[in-house]
C-alpha atoms as a PDB file:
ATOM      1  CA  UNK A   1      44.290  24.236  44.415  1.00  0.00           C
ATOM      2  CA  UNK A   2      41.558  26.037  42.893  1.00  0.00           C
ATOM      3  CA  UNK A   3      37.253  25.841  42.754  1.00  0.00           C
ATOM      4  CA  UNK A   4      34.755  26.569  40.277  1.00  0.00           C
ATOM      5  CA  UNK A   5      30.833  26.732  39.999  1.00  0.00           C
ATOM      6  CA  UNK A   6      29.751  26.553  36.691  1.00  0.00           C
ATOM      7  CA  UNK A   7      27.219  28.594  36.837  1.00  0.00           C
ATOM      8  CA  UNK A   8      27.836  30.383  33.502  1.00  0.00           C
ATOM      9  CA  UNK A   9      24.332  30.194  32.627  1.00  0.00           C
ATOM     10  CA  UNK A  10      23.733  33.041  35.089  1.00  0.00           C
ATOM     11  CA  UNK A  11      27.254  35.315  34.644  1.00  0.00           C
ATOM     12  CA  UNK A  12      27.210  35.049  30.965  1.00  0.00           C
ATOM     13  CA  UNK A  13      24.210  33.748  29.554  1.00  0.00           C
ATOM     14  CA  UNK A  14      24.602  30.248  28.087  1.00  0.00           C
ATOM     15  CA  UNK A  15      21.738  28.337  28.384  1.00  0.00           C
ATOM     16  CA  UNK A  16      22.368  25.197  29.975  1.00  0.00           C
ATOM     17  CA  UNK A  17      21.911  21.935  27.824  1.00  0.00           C
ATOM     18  CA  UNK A  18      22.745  17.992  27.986  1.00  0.00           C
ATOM     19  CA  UNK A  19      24.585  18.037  24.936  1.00  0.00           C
ATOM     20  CA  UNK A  20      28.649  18.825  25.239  1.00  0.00           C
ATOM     21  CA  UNK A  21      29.652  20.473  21.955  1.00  0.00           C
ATOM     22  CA  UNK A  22      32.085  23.688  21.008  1.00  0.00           C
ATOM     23  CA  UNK A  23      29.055  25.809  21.860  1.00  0.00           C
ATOM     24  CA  UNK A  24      29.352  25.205  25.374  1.00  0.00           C
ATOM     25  CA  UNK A  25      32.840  24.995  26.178  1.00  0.00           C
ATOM     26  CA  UNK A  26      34.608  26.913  29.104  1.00  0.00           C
ATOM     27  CA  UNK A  27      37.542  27.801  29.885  1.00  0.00           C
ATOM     28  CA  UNK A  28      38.633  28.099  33.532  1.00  0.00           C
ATOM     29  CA  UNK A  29      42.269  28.968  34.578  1.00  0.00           C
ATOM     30  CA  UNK A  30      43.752  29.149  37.611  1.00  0.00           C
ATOM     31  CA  UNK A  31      47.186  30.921  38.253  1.00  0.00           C
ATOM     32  CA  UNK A  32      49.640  30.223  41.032  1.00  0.00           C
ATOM     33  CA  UNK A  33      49.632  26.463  41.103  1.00  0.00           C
ATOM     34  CA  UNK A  34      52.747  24.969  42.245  1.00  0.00           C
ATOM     35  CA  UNK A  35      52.682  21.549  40.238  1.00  0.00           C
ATOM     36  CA  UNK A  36      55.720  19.431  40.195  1.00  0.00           C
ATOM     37  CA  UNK A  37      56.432  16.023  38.286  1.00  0.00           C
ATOM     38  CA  UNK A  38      54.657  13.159  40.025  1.00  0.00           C
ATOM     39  CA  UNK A  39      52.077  15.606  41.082  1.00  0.00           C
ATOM     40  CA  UNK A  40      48.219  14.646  41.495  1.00  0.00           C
ATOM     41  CA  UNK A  41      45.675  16.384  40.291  1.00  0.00           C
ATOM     42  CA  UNK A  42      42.227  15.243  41.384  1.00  0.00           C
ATOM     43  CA  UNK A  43      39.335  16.712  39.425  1.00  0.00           C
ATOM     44  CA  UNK A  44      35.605  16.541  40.378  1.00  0.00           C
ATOM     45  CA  UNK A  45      32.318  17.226  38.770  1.00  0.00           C
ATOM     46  CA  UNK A  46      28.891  17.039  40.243  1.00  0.00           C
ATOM     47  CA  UNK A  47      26.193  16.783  37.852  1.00  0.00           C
ATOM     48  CA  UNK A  48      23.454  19.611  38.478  1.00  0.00           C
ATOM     49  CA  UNK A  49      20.232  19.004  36.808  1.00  0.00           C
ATOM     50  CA  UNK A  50      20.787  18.521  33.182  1.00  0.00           C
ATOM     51  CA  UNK A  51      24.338  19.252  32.766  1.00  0.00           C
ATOM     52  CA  UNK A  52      26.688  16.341  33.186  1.00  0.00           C
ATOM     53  CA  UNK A  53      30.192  18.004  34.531  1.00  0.00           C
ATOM     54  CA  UNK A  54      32.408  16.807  31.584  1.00  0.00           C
ATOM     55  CA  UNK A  55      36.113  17.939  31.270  1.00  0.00           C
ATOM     56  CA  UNK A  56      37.224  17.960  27.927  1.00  0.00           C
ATOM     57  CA  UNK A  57      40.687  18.557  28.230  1.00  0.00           C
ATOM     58  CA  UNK A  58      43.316  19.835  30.635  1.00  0.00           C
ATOM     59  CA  UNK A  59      45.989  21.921  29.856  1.00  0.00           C
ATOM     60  CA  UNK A  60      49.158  22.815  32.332  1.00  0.00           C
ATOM     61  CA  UNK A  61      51.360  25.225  30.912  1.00  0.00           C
ATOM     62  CA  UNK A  62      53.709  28.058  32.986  1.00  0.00           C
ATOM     63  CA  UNK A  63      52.392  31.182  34.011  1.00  0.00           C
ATOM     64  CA  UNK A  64      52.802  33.639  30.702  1.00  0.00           C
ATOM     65  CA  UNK A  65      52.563  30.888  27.981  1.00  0.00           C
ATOM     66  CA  UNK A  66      49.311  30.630  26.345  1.00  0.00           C
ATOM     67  CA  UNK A  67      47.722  27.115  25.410  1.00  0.00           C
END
């Protein structure tokens, strides 16, 4: 369905840190996702150094609505 590096640290500048707070949140969207009910979504984070991978939250809304 989709991929991302976070690598923000080098696109935008946040410094990367252990601790998972508002001041480094992301937001990622990807567009075109064909999702029905009784889908599965399978999400997977690999630690790099000293960020963890979290995911906060999730949001699926349709294309044109904003969450």
């Amino acid at each position: 369905m989709g991929k991302w590096k976070g690598d923000l640290e080098y696109t935008i500048g946040k410094t990367p840190t252990p601790y998972i707070n508002r001041q480094t949140a992301t937001r990622v969207t990807f567009k075109g996702l064909d999702m029905q009910k009784g889908s599965t979504l399978k999400i997977v984070g690999t630690p790099d150094g000293m960020e963890p991978a979290p995911v906060d939250y999730l949001s699926s809304v349709p294309e044109g609505v904003v969450d």
